[in-house]
Protein backbone atom coordinates (compact mmCIF):
# COMPACT_ATOMS: atom_id res chain seq x y z
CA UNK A 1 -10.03 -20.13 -1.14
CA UNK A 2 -7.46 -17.36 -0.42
CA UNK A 3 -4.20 -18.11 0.33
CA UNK A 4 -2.16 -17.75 3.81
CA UNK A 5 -0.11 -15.12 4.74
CA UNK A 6 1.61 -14.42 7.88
CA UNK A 7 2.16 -10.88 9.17
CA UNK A 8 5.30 -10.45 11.06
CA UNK A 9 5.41 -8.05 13.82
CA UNK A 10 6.73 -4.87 12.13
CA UNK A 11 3.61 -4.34 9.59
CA UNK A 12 0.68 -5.42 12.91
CA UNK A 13 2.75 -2.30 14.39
CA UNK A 14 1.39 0.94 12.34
CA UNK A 15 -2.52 0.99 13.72
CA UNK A 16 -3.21 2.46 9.90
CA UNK A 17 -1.49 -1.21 7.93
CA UNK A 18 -2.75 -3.18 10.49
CA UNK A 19 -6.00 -2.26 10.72
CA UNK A 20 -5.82 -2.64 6.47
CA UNK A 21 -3.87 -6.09 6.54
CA UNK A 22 -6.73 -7.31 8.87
CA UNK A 23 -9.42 -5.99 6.90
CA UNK A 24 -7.64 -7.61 3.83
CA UNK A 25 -8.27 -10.99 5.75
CA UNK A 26 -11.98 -10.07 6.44
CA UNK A 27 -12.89 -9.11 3.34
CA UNK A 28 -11.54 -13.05 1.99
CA UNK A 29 -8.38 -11.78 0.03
CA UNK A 30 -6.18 -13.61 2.84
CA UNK A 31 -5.85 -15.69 5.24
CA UNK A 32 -3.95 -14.30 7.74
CA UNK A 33 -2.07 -15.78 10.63
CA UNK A 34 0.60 -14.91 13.35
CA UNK A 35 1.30 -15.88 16.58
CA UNK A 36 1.36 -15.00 20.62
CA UNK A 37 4.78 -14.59 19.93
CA UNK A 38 4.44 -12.02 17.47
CA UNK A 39 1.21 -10.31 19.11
CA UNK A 40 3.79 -10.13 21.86
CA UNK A 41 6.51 -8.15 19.77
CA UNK A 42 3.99 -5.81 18.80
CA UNK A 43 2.57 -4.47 21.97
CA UNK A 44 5.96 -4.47 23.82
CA UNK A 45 7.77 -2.01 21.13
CA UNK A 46 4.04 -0.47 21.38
CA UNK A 47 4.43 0.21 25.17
CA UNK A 48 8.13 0.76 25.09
CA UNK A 49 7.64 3.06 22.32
CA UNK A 50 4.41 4.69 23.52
CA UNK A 51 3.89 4.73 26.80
CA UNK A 52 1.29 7.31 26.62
CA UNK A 53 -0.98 4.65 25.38
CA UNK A 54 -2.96 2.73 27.90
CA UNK A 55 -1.76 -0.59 28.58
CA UNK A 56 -5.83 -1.37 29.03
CA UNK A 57 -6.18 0.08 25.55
CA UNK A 58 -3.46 -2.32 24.04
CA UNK A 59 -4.86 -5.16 25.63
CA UNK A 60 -7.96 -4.50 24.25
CA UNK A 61 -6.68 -3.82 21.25
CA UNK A 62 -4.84 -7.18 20.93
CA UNK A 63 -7.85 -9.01 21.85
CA UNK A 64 -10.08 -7.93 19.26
CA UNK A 65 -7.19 -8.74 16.41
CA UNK A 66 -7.32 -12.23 17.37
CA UNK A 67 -11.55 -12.36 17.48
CA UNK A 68 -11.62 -10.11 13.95
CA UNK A 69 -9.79 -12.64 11.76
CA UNK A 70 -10.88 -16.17 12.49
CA UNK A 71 -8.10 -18.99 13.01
CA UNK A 72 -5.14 -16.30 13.24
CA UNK A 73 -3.48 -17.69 15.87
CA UNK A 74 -0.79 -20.34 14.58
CA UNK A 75 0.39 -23.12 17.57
CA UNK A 76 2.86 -25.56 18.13
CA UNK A 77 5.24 -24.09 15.41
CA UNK A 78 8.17 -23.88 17.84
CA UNK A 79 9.70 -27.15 17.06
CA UNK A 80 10.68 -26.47 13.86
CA UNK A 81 12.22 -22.77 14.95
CA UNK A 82 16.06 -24.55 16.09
CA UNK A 83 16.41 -26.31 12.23
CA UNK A 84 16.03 -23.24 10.41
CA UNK A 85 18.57 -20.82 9.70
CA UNK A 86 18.13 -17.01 9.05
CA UNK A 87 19.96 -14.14 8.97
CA UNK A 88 18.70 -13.05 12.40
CA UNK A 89 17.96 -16.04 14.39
CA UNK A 90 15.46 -14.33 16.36
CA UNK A 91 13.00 -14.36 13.41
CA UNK A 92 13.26 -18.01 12.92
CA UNK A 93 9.95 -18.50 15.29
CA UNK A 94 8.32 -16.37 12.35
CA UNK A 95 9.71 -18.58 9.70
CA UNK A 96 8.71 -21.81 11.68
CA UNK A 97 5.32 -20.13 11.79
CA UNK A 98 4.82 -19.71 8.58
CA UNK A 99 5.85 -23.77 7.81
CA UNK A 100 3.78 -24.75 10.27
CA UNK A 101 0.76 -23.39 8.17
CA UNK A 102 2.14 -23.60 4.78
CA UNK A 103 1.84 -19.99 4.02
CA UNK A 104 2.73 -19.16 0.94
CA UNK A 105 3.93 -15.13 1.83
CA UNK A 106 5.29 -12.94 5.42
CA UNK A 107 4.57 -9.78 4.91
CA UNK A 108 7.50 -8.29 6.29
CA UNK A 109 9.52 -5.08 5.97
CA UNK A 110 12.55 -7.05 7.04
CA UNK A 111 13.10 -8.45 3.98
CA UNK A 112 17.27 -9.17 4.31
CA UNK A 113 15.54 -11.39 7.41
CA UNK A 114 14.34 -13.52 5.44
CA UNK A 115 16.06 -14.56 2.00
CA UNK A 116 14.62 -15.67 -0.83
CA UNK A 117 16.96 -19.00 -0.60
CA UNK A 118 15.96 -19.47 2.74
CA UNK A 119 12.17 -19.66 2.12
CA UNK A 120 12.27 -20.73 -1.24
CA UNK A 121 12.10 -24.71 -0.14
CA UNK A 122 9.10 -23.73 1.91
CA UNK A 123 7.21 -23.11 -1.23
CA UNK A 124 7.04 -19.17 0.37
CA UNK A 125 8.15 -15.85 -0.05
CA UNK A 126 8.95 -12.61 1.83
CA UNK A 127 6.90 -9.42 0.56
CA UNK A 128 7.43 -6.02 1.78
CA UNK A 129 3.55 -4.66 2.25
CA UNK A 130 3.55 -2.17 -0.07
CA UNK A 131 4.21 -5.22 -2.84
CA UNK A 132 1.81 -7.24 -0.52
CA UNK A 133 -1.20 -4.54 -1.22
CA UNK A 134 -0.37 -3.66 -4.31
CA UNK A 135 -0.71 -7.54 -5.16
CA UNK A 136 -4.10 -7.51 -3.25
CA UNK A 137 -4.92 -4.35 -5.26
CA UNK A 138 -4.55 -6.17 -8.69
CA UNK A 139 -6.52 -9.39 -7.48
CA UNK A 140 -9.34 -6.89 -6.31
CA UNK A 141 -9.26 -3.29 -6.09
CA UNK A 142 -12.94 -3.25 -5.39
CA UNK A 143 -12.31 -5.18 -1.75
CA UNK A 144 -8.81 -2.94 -0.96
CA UNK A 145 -10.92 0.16 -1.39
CA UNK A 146 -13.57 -1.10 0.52
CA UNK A 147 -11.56 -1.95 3.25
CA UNK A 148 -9.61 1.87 2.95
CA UNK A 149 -13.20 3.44 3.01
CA UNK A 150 -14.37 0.92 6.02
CA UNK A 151 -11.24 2.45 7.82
CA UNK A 152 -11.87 6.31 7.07
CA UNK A 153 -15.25 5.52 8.59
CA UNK A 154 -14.38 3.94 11.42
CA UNK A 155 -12.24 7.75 12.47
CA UNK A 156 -14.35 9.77 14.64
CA UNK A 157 -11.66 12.25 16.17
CA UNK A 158 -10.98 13.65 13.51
CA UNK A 159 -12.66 12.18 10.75
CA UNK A 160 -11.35 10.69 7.84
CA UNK A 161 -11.74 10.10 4.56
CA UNK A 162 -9.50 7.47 2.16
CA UNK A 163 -7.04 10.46 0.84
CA UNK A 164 -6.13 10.73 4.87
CA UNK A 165 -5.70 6.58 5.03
CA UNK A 166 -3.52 6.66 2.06
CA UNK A 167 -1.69 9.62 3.45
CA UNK A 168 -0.69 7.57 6.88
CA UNK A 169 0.04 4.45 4.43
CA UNK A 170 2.44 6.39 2.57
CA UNK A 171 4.17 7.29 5.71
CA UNK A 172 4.39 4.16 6.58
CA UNK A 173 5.93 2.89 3.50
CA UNK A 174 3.28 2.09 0.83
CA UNK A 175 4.38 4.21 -1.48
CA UNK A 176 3.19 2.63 -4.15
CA UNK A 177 0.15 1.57 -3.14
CA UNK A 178 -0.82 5.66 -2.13
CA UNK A 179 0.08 6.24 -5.60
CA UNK A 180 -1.90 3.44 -7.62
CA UNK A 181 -5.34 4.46 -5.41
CA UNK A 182 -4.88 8.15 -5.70
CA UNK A 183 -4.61 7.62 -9.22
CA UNK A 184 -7.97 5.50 -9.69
């Protein structure tokens, strides 16, 4: 069974990583989970940020994360948000979140957010996604490929191919993963 992850807000904002960290949960490498609350972090810096996008479009969008991986959404966790204590107290939701399902990894690029002392008696860890992928790549590179090809397809204006995916990756930050795929 794979194990449970939770993606905090920053890597479901890049359409490129999230479409790959969801495919990464369809294709059985991960469970993945997050929350209202973080769906909600997500589209607001989306419409603040872009507000050339259509706020039909995000809806949309938002809706069909939550039916493409099934069981994402992660409830009642709030209780356990006001004992924990992290650098930036307004990621302790993602934290409680995280407990709540026992995930073993956030795949975060906030890393000082969340300190290895601070999740370490949660049996979990922070990852940045490039380490996150490149983990994913070494448990099966078949299934990360697949899922990088799956996405080229899916562009229609322009097309794609998987050089172009890795290209947006790298921008945002998976350097290392760019690299390793390039190289195979």
């Amino acid at each position: 069974m794979a194990f449970t992850v939770v993606y905090d807000a920053c890597v479901l904002y890049p359409s490129t990583l999230r479409d790959l960290l969801i495919r990464l949960a369809q294709a059985g490498l991960v469970q993945a989970k997050w929350t209202h609350r973080i769906l909600d972090e997500v589209f607001a810096s989306l419409q603040a940020n872009r507000p050339d996008l259509d706020g039909k479009k995000l809806t949309r969008t938002r809706e069909l994360m939550i039916k493409a991986v099934r069981d994402c959404l992660i409830k009642d966790y709030e209780p356990l948000e006001s004992a924990l204590d992290l650098p930036d107290p307004d990621d302790r939701h993602v934290l409680a979140a995280a407990i709540k399902v026992h995930a073993q990894v956030i795949v975060t690029y906030n890393l000082r957010d969340f300190p290895g002392e601070a999740l370490k008696s949660w049996d979990a860890e922070a990852l940045h996604p490039d380490d996150f992928v490149m983990a994913q790549i070494d448990l099966d590179r078949q299934r990360v490929y697949a899922a990088l090809q799956q996405i080229a397809d899916s562009w229609r204006s322009p097309p794609g191919n998987v050089p172009d995916v890795l290209d947006r990756l790298e921008r945002d930050g998976l350097v290392q993963t760019a690299a390793e795929l390039r190289a195979s």
